[in-house]
C-alpha atoms as a PDB file:
ATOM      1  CA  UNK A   1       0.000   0.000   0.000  1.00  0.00           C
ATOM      2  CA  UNK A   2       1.160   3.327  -0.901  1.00  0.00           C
ATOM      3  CA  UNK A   3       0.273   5.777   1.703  1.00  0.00           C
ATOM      4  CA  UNK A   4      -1.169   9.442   0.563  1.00  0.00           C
ATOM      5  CA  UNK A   5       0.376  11.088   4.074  1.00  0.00           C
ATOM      6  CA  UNK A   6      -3.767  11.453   4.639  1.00  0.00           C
ATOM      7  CA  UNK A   7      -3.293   9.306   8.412  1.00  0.00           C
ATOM      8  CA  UNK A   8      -0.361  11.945   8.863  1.00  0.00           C
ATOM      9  CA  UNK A   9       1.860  10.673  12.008  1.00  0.00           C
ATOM     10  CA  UNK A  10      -1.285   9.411  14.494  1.00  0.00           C
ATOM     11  CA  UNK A  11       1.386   6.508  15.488  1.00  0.00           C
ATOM     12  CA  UNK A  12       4.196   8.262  15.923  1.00  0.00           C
ATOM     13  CA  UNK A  13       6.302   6.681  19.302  1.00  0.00           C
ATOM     14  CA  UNK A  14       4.462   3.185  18.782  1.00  0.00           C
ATOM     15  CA  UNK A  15       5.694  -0.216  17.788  1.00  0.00           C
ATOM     16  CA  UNK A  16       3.552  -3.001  16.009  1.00  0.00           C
ATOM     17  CA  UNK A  17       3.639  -6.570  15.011  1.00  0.00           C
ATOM     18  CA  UNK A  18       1.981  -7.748  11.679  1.00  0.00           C
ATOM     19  CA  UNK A  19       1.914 -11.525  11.335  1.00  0.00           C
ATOM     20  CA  UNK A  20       2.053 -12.967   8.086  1.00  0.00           C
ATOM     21  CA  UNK A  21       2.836  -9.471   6.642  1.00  0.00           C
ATOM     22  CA  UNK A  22       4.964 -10.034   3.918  1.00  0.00           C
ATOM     23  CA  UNK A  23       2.268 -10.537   0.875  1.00  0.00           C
ATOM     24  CA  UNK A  24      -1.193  -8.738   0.499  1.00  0.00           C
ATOM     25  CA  UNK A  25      -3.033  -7.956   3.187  1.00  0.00           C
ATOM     26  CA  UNK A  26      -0.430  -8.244   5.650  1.00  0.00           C
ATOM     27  CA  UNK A  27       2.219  -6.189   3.809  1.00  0.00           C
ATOM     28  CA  UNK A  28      -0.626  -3.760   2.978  1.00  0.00           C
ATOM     29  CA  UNK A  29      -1.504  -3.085   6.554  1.00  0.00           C
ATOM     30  CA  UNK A  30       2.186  -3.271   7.806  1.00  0.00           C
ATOM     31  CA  UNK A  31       2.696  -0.263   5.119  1.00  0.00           C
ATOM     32  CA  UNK A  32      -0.569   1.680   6.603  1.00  0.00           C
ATOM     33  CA  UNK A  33       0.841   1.579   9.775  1.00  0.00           C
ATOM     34  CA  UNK A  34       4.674   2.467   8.901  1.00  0.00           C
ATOM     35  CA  UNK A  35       2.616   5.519   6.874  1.00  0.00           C
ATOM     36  CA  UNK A  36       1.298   6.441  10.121  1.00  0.00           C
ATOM     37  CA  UNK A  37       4.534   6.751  12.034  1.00  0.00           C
ATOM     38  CA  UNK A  38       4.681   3.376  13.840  1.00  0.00           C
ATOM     39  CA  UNK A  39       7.836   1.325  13.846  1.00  0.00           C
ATOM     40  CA  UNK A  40       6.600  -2.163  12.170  1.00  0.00           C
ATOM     41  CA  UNK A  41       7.976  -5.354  13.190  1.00  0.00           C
ATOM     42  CA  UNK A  42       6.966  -7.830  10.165  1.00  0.00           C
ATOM     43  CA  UNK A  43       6.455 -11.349  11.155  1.00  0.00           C
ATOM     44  CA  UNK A  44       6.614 -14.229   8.793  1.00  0.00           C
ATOM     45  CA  UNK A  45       7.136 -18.211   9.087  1.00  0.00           C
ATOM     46  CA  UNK A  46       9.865 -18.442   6.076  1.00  0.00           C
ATOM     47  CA  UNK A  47       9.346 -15.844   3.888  1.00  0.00           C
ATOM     48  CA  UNK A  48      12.822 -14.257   4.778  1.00  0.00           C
ATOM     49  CA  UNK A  49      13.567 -12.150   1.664  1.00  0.00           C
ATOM     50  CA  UNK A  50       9.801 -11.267   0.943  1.00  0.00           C
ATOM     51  CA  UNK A  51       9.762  -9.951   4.797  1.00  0.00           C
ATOM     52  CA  UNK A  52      13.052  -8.203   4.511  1.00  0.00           C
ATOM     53  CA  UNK A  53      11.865  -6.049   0.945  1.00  0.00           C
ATOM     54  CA  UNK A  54       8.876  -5.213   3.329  1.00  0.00           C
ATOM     55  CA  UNK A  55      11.081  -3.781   5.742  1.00  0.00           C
ATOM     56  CA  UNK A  56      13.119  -1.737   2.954  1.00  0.00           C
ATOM     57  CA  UNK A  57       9.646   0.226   1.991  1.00  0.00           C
ATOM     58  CA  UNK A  58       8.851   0.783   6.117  1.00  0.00           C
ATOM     59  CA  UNK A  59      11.881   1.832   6.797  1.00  0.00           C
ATOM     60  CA  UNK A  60      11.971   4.152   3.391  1.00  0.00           C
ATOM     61  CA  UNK A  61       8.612   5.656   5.074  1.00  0.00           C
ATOM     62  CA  UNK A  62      11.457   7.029   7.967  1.00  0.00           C
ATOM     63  CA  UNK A  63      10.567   4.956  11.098  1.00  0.00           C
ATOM     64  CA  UNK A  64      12.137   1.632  12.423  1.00  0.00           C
ATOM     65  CA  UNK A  65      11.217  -2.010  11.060  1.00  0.00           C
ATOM     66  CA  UNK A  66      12.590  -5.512  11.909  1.00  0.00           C
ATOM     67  CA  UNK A  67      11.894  -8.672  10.207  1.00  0.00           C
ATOM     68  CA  UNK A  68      11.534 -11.868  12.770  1.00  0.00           C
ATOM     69  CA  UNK A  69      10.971 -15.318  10.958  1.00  0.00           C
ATOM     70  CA  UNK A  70       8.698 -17.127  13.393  1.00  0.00           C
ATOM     71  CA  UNK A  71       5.743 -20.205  13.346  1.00  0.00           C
ATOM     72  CA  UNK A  72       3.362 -18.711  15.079  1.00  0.00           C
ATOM     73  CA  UNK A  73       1.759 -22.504  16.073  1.00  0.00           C
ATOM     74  CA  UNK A  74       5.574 -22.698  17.639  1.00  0.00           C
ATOM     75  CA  UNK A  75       5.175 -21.721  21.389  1.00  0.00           C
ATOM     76  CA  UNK A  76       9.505 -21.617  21.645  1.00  0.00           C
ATOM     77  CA  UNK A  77       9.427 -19.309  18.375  1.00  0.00           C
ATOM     78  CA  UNK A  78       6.661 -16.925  19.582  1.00  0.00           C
ATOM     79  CA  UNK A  79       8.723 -16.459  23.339  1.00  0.00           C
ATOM     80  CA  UNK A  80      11.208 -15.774  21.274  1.00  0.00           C
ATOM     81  CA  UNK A  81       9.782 -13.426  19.029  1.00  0.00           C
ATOM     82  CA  UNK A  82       8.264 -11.653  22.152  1.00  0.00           C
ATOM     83  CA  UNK A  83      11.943 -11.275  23.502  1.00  0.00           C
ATOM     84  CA  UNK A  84      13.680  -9.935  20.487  1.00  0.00           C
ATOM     85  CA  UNK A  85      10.745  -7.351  19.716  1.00  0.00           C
ATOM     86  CA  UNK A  86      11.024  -6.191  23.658  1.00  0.00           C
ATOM     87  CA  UNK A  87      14.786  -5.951  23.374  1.00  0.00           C
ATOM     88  CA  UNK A  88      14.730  -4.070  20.456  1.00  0.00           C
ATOM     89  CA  UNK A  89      12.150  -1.489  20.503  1.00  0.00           C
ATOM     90  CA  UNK A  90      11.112  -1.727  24.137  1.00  0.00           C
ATOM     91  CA  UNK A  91       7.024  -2.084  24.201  1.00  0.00           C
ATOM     92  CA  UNK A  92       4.271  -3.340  21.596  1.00  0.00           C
ATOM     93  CA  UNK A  93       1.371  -1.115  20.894  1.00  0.00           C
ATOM     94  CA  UNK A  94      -0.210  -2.806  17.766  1.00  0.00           C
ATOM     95  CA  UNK A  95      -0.960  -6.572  17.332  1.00  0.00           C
ATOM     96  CA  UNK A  96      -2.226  -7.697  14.082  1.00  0.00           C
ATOM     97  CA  UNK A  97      -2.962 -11.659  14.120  1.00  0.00           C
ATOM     98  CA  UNK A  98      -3.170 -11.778  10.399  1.00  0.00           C
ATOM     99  CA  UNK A  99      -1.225 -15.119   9.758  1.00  0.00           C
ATOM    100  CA  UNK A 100      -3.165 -17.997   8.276  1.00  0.00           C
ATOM    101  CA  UNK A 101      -3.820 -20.587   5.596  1.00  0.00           C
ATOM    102  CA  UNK A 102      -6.547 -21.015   3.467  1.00  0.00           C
ATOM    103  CA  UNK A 103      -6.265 -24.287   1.807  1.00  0.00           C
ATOM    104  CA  UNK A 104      -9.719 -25.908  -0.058  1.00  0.00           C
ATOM    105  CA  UNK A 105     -10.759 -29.651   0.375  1.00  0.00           C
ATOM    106  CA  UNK A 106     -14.124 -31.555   0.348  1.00  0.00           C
ATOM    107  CA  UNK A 107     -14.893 -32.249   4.192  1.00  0.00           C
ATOM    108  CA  UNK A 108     -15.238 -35.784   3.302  1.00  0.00           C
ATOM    109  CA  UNK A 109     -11.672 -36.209   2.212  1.00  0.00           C
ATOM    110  CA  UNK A 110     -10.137 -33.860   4.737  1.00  0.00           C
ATOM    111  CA  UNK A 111      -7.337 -35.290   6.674  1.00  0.00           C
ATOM    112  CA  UNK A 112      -7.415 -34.384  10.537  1.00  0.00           C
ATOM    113  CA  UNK A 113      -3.530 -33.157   9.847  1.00  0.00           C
ATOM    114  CA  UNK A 114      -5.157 -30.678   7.361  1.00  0.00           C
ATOM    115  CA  UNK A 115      -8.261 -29.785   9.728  1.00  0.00           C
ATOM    116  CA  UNK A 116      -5.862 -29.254  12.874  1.00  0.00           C
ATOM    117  CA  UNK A 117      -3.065 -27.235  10.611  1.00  0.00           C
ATOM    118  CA  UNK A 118      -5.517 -24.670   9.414  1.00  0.00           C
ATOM    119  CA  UNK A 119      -7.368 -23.889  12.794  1.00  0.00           C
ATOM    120  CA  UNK A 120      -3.184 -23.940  14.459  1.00  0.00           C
ATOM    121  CA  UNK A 121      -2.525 -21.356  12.606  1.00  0.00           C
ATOM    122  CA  UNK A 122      -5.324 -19.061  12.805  1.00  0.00           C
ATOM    123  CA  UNK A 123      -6.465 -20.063  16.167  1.00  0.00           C
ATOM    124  CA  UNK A 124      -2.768 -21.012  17.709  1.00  0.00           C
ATOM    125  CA  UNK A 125      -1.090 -18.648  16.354  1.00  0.00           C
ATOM    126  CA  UNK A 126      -3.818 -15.541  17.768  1.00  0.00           C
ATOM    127  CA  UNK A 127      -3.690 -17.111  20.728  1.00  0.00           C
ATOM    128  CA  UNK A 128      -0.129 -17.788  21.336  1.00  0.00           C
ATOM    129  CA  UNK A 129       1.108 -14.117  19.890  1.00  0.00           C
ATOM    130  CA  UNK A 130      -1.728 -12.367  22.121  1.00  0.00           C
ATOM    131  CA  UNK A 131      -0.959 -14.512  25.385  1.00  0.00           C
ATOM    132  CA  UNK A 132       2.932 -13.665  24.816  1.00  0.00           C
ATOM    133  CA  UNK A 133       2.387  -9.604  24.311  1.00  0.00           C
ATOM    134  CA  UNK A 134      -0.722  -8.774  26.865  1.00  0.00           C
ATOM    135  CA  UNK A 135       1.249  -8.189  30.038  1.00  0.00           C
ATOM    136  CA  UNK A 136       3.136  -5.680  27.814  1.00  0.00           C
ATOM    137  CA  UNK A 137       0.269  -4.002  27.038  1.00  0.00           C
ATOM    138  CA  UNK A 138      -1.264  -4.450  29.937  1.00  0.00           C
ATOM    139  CA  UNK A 139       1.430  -3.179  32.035  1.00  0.00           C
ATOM    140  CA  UNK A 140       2.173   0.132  29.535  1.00  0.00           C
ATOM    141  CA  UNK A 141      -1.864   0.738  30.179  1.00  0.00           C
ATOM    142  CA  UNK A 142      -2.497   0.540  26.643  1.00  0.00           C
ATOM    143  CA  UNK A 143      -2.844  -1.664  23.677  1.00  0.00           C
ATOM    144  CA  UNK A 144      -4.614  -2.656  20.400  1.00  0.00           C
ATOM    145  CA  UNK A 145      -5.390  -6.154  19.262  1.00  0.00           C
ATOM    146  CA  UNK A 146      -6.453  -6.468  15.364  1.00  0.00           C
ATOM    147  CA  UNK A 147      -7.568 -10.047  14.550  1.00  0.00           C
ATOM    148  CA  UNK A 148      -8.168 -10.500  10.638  1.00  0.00           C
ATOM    149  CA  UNK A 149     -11.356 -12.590  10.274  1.00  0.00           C
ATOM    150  CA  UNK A 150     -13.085 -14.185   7.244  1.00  0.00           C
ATOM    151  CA  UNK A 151     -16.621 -13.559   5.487  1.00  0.00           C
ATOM    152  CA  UNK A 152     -16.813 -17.384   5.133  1.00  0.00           C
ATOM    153  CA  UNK A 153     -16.985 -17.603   8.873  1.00  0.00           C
ATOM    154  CA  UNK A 154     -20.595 -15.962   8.504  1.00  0.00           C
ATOM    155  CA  UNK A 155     -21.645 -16.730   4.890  1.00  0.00           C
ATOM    156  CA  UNK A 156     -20.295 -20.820   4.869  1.00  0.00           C
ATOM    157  CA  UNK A 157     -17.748 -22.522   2.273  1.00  0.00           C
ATOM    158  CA  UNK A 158     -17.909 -25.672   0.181  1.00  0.00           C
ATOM    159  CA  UNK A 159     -15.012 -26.982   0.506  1.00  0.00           C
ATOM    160  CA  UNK A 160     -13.335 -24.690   3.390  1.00  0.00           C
ATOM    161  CA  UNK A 161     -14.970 -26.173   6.768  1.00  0.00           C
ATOM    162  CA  UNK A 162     -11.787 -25.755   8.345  1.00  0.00           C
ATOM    163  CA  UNK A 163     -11.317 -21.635   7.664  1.00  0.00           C
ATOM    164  CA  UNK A 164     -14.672 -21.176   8.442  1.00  0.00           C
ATOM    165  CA  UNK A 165     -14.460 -22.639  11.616  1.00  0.00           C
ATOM    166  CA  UNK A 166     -11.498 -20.889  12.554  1.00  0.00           C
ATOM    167  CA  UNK A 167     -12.619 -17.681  11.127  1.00  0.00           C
ATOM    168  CA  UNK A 168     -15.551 -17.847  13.367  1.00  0.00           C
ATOM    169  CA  UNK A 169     -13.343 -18.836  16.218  1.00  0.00           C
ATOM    170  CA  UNK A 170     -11.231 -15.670  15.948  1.00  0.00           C
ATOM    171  CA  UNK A 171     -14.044 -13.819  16.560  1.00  0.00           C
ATOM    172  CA  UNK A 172     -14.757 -15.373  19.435  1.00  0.00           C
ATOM    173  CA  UNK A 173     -11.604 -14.960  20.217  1.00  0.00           C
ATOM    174  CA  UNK A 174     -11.553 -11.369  20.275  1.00  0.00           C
ATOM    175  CA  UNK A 175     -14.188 -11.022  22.160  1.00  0.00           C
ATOM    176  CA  UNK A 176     -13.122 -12.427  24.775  1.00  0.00           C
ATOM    177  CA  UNK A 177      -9.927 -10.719  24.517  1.00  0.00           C
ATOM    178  CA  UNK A 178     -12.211  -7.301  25.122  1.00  0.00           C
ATOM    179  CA  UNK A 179     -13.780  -8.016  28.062  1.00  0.00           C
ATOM    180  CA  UNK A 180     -10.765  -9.529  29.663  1.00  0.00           C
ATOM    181  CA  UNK A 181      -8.626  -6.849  29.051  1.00  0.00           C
ATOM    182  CA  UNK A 182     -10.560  -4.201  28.735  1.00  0.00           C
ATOM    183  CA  UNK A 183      -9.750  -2.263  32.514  1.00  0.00           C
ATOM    184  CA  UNK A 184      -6.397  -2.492  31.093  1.00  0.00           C
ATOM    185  CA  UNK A 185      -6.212  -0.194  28.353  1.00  0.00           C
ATOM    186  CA  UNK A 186      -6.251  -2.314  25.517  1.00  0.00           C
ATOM    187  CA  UNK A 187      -8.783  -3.029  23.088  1.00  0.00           C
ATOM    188  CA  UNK A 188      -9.761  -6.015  20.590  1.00  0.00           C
ATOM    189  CA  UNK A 189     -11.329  -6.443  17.342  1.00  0.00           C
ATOM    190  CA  UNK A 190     -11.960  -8.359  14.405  1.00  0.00           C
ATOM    191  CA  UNK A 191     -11.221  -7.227  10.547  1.00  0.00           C
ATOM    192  CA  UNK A 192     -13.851  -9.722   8.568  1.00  0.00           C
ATOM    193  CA  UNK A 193     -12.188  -9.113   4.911  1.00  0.00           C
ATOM    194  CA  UNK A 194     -14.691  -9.754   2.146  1.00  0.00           C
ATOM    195  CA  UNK A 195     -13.745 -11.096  -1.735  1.00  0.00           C
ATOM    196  CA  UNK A 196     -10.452  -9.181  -2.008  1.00  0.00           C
ATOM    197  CA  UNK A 197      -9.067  -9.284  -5.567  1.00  0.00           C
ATOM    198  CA  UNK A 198      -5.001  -9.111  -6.671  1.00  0.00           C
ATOM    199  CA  UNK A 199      -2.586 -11.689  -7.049  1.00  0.00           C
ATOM    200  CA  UNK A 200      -2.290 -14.468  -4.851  1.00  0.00           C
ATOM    201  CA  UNK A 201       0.177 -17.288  -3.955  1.00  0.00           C
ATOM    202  CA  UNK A 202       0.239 -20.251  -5.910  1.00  0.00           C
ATOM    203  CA  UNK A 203       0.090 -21.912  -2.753  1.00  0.00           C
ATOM    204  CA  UNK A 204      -2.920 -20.305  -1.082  1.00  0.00           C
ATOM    205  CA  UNK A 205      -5.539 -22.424  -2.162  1.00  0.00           C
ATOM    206  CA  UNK A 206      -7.997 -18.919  -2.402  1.00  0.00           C
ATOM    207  CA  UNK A 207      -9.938 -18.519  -5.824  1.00  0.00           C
ATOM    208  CA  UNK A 208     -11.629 -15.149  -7.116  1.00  0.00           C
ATOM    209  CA  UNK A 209     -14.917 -16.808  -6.742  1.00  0.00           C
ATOM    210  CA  UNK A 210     -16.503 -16.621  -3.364  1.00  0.00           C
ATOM    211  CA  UNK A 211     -16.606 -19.711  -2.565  1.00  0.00           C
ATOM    212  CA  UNK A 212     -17.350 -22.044  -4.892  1.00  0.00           C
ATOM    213  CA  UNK A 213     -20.205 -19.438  -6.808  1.00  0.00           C
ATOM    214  CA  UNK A 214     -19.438 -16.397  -8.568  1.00  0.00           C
ATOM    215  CA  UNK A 215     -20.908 -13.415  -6.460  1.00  0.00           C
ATOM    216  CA  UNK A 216     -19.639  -9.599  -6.590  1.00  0.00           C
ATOM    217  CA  UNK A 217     -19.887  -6.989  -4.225  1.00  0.00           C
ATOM    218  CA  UNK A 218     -23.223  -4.670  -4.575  1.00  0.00           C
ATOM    219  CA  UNK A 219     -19.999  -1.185  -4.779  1.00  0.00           C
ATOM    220  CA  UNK A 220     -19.105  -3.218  -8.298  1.00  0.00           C
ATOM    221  CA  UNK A 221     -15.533  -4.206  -7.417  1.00  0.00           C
ATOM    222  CA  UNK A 222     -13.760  -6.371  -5.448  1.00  0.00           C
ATOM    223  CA  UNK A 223     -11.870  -5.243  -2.440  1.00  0.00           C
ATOM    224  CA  UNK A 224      -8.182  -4.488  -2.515  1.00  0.00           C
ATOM    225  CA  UNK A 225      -5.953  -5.214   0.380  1.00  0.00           C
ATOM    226  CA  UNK A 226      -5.431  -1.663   1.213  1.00  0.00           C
ATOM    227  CA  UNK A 227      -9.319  -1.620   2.137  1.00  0.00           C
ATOM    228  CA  UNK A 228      -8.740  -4.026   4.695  1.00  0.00           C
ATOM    229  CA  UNK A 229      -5.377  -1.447   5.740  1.00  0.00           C
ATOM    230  CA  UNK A 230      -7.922   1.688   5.871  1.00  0.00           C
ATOM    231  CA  UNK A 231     -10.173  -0.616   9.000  1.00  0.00           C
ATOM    232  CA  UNK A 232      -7.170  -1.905  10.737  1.00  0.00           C
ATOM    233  CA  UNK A 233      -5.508   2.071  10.880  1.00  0.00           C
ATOM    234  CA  UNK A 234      -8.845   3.365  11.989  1.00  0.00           C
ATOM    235  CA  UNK A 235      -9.377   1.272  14.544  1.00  0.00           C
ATOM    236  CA  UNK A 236      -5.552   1.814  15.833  1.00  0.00           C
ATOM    237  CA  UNK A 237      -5.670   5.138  15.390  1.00  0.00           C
ATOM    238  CA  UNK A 238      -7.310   7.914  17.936  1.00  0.00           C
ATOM    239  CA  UNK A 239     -10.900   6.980  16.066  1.00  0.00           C
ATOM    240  CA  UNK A 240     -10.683   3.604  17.355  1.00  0.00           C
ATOM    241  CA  UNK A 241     -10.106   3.834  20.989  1.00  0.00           C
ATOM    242  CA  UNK A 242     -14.560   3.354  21.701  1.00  0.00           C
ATOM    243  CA  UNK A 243     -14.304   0.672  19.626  1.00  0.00           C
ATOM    244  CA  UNK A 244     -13.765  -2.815  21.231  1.00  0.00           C
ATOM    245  CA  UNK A 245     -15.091  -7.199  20.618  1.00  0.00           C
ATOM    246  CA  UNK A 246     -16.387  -5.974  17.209  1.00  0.00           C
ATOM    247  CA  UNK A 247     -16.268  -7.832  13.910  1.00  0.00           C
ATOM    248  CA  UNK A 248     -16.090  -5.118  11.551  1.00  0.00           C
ATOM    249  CA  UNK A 249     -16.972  -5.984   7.812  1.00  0.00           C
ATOM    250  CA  UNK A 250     -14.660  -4.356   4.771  1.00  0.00           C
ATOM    251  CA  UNK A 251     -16.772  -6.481   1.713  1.00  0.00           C
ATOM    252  CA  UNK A 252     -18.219  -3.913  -0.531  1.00  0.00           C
ATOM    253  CA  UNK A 253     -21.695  -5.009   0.501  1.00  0.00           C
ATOM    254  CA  UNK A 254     -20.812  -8.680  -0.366  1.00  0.00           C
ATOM    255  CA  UNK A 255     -22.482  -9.723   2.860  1.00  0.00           C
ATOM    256  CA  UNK A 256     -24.471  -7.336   4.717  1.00  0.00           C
ATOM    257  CA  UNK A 257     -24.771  -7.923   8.816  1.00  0.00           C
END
């Protein structure tokens, strides 16, 4: 995402953490935030050159970024992670759980080693990255938790039981997150991404379709990743701080709550 200097330098001082934010949506919202002023730590599981060219266009925005190769399923790799982020830049402000796969298969011929990896790294990997970084935010008094959803969570899938579920867990998730933390400072909320167009990874398993039937948003185009950027800055910035345990929709109308 190219930033238009519109968000100005709202995160100025703060540090965040983008998992899985070397392609697409994670790269675009790393580059939202580094456009606001934050210092961006960019989290991926192998992707080291991909997560190092992402840290070239942060840091060419004039604040501080760090690459970390991590598994975020990997309780050892996320201490880890937690401990080189707090050495280096002293506090986390931003958490975006963005990591995940999204891998298609008929239910009936789903292996449990395909079921379980999906939901570990969705589910997991929120859970393991939040548990490791809430007492820092906690104890600073402040902190914002971005989950990135999925419309099949709320709309259903052929052949993606296993997203959906763990789409719909993540909200849950947050939630909870919310209320538990909520006298501390530090808010929680869910980015539900609708049919978002642009290249993807040969590896992804997404298609353009949603989900097994053509269907295009009611605004006439499909979403770009930097729409999904636009939510997840609002709701760090100064605009967001009312705004806690909601599942905010960025679909064009695709699905309407």
């Amino acid at each position: 995402m190219e930033t238009n200097g519109t968000a100005g330098r709202m995160l100025s001082g703060q540090v965040a953490l983008v998992t899985g934010g070397v392609r697409r949506i994670g790269r675009s919202i790393a580059l939202a935030l580094a456009g606001a002023g934050a210092d961006v730590v960019i989290n991926a599981r192998s992707s080291a050159e991909e997560a190092e060219t992402v840290c070239r266009e942060i840091e060419a925005m004039g604040v501080r970024a760090m690459a970390h190769l991590a598994d975020v399923t990997d309780e050892d790799q996320v201490a880890r992670m937690q401990r080189k982020v707090l050495e280096r830049f002293g506090r986390l402000d931003i958490l975006v759980n963005n990591a995940a796969i999204r891998q298609e298969a008929a239910l009936t011929e789903m292996s449990l080693a395909e079921w379980r990896g999906v939901l570990s790294v969705i589910l997991d990997g929120a859970f393991l990255t939040s548990r490791a970084f809430l007492p820092a935010m906690a104890g600073q008094g402040y902190g914002r938790i971005i989950n990135i959803g999925g419309v099949s969570s709320h709309t259903g899938a052929s052949r993606r039981a296993h997203v959906a579920a763990a789409k719909a867990g993540i909200e849950g998730f947050t939630r909870a997150l919310a209320v538990e933390f909520a006298n501390c400072g530090v808010t929680a909320n869910c980015v539900v991404p609708g049919k978002i167009g642009g290249k993807r990874s040969a590896t992804s398993g997404e298609s353009f379709s949603l989900h097994g039937h053509e269907a295009r948003p009611i605004v006439g185009r499909e979403g770009r990743p930097e729409d999904v950027a636009a939510m997840v800055l609002t709701l760090c910035g100064p605009a967001g701080g009312f705004i806690t345990g909601q599942s905010l929709h960025v679909n064009g109308g695709l699905f309407l709550t």
